[in-house]
Protein backbone atom coordinates (compact mmCIF):
# COMPACT_ATOMS: atom_id res chain seq x y z
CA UNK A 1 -21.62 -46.35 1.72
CA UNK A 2 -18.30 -44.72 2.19
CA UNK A 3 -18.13 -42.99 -1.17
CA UNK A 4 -21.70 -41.77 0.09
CA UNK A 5 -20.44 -40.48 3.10
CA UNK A 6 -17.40 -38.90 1.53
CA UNK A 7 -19.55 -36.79 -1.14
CA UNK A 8 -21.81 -35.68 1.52
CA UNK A 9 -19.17 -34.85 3.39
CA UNK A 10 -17.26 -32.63 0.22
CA UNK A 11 -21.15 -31.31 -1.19
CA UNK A 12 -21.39 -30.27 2.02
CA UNK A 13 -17.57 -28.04 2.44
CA UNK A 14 -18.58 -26.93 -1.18
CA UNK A 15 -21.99 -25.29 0.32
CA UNK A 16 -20.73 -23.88 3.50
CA UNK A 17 -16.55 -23.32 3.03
CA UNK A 18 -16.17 -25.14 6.03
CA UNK A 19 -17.38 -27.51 8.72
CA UNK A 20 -17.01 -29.21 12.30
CA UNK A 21 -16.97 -32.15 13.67
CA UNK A 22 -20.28 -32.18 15.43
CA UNK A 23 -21.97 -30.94 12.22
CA UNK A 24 -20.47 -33.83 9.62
CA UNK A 25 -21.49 -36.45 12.50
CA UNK A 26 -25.13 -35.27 12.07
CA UNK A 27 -25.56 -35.03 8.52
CA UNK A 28 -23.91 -38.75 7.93
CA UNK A 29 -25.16 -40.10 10.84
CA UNK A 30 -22.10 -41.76 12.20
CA UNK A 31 -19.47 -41.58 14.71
CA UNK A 32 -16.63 -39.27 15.70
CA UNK A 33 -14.30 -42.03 15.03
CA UNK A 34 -15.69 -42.42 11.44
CA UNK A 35 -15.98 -38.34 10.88
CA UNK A 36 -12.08 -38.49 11.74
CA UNK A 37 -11.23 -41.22 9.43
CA UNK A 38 -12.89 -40.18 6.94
CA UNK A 39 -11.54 -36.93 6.41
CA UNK A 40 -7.89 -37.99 6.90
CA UNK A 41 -8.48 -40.25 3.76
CA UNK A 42 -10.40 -37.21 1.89
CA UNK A 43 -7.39 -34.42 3.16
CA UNK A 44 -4.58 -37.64 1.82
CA UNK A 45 -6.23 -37.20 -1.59
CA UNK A 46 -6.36 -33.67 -1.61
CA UNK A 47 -9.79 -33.33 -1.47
CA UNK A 48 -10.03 -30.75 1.81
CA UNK A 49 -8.12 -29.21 4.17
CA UNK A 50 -8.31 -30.81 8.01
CA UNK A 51 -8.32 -28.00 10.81
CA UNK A 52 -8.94 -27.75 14.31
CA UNK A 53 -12.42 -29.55 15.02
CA UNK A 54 -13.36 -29.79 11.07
CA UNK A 55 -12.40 -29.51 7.36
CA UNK A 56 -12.53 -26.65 4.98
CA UNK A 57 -12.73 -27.34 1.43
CA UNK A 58 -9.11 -27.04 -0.28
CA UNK A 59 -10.03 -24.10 -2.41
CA UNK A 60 -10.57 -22.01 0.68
CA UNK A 61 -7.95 -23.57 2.71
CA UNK A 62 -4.43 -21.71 2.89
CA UNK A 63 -1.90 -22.34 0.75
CA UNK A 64 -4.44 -23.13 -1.67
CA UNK A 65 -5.86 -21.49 -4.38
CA UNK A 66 -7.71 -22.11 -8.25
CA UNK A 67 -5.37 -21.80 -11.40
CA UNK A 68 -5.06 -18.66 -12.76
CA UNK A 69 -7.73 -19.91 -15.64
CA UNK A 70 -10.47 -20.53 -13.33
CA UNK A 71 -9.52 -17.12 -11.51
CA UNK A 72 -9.81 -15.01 -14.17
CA UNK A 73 -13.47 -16.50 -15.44
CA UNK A 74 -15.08 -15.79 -12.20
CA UNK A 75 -16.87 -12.91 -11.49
CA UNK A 76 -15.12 -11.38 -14.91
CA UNK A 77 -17.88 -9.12 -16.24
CA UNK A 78 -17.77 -7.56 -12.66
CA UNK A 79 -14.07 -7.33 -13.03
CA UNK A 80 -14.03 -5.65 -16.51
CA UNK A 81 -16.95 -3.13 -15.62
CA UNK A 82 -14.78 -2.04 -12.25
CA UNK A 83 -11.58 -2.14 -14.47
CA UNK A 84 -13.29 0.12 -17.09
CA UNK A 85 -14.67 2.59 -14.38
CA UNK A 86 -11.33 3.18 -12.57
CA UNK A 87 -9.81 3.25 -15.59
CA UNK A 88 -11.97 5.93 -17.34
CA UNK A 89 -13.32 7.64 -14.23
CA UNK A 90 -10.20 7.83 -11.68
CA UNK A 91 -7.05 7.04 -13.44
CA UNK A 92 -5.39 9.96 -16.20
CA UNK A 93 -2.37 10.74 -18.16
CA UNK A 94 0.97 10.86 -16.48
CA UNK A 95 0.29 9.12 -13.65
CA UNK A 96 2.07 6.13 -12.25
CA UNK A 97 0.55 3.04 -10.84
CA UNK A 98 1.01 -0.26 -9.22
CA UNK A 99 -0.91 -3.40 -10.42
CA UNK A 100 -0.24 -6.31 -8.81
CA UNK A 101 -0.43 -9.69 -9.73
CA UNK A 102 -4.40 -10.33 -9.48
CA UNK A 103 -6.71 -11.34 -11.93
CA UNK A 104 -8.86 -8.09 -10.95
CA UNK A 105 -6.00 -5.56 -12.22
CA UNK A 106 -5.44 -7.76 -14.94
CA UNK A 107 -8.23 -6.80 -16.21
CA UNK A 108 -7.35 -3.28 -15.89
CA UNK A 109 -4.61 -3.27 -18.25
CA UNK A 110 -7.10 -3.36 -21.86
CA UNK A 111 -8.75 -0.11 -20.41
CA UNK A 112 -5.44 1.50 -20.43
CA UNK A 113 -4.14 1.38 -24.13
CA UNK A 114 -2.82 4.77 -25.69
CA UNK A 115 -2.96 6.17 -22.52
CA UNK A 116 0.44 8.11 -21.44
CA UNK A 117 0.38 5.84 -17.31
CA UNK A 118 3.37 4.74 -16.51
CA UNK A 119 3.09 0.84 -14.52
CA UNK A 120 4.63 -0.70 -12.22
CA UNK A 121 3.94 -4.65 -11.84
CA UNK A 122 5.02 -7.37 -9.58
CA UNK A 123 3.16 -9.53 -12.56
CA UNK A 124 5.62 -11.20 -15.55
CA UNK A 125 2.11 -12.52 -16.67
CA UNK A 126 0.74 -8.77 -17.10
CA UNK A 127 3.47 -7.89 -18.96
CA UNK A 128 3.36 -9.44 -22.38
CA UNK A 129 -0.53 -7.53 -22.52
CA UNK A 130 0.85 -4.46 -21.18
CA UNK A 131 3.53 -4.33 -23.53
CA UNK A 132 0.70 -4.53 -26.22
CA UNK A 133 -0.46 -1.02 -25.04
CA UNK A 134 0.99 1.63 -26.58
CA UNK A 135 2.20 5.09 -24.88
CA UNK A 136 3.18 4.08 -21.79
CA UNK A 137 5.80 2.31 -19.48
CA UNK A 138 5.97 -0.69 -17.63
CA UNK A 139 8.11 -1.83 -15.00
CA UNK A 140 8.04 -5.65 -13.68
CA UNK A 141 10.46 -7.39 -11.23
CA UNK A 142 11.54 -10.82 -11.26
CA UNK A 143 14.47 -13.03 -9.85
CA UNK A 144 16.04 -10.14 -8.41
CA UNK A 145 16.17 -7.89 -11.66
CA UNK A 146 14.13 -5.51 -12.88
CA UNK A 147 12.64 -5.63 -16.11
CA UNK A 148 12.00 -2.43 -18.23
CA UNK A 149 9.83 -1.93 -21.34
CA UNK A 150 9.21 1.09 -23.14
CA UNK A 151 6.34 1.26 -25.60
CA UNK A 152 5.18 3.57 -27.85
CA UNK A 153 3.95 4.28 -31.26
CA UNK A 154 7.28 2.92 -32.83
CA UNK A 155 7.95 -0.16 -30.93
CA UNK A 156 8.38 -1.95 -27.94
CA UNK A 157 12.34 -1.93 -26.54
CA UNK A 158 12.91 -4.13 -23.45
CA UNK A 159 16.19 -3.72 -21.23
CA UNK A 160 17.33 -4.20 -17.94
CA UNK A 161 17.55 -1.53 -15.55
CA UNK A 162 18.09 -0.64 -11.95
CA UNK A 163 15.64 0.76 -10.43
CA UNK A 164 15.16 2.01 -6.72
CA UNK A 165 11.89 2.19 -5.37
């Protein structure tokens, strides 16, 4: 009855993102009391996120958020076909940029290869792809330095640099 209860209770945060009290009473058909308990033990396994009067599901709540992996698969033909258009339609030679660290600019960075952009990244997990791409420079910070790669047709050279922005 409780594991019941419980998957009601998460089927139903999945549908809706969120929930109250009053709501969760009326679809399990039990008390306040019970409501309460029962999502204390489901937020003490990690399984939602408790807020004022309800529950949201943890993958909307703050502070959380899906792996990288799962990110990048949603929504990704949508993704590349934006990526492709800014890149082809908006962005062109000589410019600088800024990508930061989302899943949406990664998906950017295949439409720019062999064109002369230079980047600018708050992203070290843009930068091993962008350093793939050829004609162009790529700037990334981390841990208080600032990284520096310079590709083009002969090579890739990495140093450290300072670099005011």
């Amino acid at each position: 009855m409780v594991n019941e209860r419980w998957n009601i209770i998460l089927d139903l945060l999945d549908k809706n993102g969120s929930s109250n009290i009053r709501e969760l009473m009326e679809h399990c058909g039990v008390s306040e009391a019970t409501i309460r308990r029962d999502l204390t033990n489901l937020e003490e396994q990690n399984l939602l996120y408790r807020t004022h009067g309800g529950a949201m599901k943890r993958s909307a709540a703050r502070g959380s958020e899906e792996s990288v992996q799962v990110k990048r698969a949603e929504f990704l033909q949508e993704k590349r076909e934006v990526a492709k258009y800014i890149c082809k339609n908006i962005l062109e030679s000589g410019q600088t940029i800024y990508l930061d660290a989302g899943t949406s600019t990664y998906e950017m960075i295949d439409y720019l290869r062999d064109r002369r952009i230079t980047v600018v990244t708050n992203s070290t997990y843009h930068l091993p792809k962008l350093i793939n791409n050829k004609n162009s420079y790529y700037y990334t910070r981390w841990n208080d330095k600032t990284f520096y790669a310079s590709c083009h047709r002969f090579g890739c050279y990495r140093t450290t640099e300072k670099i005011q922005f």
